[in-house]
C-alpha atoms as a PDB file:
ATOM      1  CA  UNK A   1    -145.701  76.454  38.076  1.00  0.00           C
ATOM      2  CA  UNK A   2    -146.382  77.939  41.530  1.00  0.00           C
ATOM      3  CA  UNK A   3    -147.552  75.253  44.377  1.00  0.00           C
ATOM      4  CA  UNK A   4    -150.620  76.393  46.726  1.00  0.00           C
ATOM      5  CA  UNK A   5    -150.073  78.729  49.389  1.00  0.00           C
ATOM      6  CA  UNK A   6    -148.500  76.951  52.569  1.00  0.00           C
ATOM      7  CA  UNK A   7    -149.915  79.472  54.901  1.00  0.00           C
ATOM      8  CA  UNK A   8    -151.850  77.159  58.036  1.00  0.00           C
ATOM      9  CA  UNK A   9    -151.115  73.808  56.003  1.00  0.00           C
ATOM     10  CA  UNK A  10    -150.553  71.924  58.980  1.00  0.00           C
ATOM     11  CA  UNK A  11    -154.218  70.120  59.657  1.00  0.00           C
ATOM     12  CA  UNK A  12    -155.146  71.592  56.522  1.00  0.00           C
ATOM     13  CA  UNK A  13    -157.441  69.199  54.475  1.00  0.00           C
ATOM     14  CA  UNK A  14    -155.105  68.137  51.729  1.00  0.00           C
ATOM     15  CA  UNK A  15    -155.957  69.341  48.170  1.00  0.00           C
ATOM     16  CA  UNK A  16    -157.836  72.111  49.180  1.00  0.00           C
ATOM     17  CA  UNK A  17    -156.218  75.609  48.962  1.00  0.00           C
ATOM     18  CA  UNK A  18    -158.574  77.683  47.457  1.00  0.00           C
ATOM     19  CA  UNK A  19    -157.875  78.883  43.681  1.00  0.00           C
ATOM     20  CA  UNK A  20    -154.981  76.083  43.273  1.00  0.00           C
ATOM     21  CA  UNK A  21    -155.680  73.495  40.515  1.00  0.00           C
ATOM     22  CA  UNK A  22    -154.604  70.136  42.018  1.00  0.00           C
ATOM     23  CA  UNK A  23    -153.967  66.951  39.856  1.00  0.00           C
ATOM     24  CA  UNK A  24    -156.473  64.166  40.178  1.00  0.00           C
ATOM     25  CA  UNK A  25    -154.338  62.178  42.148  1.00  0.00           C
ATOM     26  CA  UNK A  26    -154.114  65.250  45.128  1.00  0.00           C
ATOM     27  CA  UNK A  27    -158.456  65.476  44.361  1.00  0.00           C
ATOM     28  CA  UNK A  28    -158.900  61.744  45.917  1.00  0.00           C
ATOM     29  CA  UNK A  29    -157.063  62.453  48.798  1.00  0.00           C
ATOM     30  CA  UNK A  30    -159.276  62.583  52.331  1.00  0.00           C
ATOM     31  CA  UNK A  31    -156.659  63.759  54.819  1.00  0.00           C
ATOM     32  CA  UNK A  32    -155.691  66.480  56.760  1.00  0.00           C
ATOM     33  CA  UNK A  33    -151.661  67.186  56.477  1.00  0.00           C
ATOM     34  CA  UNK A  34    -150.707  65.850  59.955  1.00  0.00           C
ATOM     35  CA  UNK A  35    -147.322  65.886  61.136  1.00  0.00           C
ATOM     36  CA  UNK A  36    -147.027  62.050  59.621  1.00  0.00           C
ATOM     37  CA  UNK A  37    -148.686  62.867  56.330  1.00  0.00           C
ATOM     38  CA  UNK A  38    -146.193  65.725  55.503  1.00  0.00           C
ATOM     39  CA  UNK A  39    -143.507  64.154  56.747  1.00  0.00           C
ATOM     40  CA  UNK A  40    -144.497  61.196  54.633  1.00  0.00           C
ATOM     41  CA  UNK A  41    -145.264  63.215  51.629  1.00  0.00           C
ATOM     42  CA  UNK A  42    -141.765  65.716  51.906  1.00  0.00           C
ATOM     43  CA  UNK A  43    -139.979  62.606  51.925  1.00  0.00           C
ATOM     44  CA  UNK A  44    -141.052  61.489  48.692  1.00  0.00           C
ATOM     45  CA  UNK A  45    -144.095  63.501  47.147  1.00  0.00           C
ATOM     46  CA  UNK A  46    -144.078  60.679  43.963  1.00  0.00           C
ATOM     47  CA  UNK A  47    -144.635  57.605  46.710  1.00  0.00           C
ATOM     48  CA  UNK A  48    -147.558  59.749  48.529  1.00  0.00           C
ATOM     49  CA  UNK A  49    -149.495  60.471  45.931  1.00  0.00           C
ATOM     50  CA  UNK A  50    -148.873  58.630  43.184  1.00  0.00           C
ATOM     51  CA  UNK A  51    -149.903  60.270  39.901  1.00  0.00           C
ATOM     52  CA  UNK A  52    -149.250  63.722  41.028  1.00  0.00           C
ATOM     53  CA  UNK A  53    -147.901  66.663  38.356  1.00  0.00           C
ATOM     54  CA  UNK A  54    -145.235  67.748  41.340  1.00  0.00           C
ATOM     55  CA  UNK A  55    -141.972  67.582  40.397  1.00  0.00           C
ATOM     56  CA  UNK A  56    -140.374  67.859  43.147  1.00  0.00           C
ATOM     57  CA  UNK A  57    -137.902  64.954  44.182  1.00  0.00           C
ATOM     58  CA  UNK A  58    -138.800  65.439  48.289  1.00  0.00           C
ATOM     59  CA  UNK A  59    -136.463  65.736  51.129  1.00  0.00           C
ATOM     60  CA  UNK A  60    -134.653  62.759  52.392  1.00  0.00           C
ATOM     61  CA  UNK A  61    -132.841  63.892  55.348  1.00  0.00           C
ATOM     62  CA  UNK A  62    -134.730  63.713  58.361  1.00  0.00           C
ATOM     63  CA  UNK A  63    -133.880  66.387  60.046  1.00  0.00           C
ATOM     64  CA  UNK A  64    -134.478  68.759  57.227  1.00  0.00           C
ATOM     65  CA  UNK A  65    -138.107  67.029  56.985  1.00  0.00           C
ATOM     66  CA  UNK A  66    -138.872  67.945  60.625  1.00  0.00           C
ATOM     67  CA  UNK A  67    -137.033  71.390  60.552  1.00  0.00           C
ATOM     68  CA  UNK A  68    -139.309  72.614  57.726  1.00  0.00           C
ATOM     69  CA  UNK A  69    -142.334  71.066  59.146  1.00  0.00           C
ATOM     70  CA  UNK A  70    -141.157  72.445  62.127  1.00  0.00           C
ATOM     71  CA  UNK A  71    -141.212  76.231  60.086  1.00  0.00           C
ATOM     72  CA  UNK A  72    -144.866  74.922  58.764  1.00  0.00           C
ATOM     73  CA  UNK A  73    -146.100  74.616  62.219  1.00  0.00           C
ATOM     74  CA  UNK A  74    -145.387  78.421  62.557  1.00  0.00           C
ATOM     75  CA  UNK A  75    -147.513  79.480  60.479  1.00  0.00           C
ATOM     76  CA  UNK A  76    -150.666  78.138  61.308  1.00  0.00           C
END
């Protein structure tokens, strides 16, 4: 399964790319993805948002956190 586009996620209301079927847990979110909420959510999607059909197992190292969100921030 494909994830929603990432194109101008940064301050991007989370759980709202359009045509992108979220799980319930990403519907109750109220958040924009900040620089702290992605960095918080990259590290470990499952502790985030708990509940969510993502499988992925996040990003631990720091510095590979803040060099993608760093990539994000481009493409706003």
């Amino acid at each position: 399964m494909v994830g929603p586009n990432l194109w101008g996620v940064v301050g991007r209301e989370a759980g709202s790319a359009e045509g992108f079927f979220y799980s319930p847990a990403f519907e109750e979110l109220t958040h924009d993805w900040t620089i702290a909420e992605l960095d918080a959510f990259l590290k470990s999607p499952a502790e985030r948002v708990p509940g969510t059909f993502m499988a992925f197992g996040g990003i631990k190292d720091e510095q590979q956190r803040q060099d993608l969100i760093c990539f994000l921030q481009q493409l706003n």
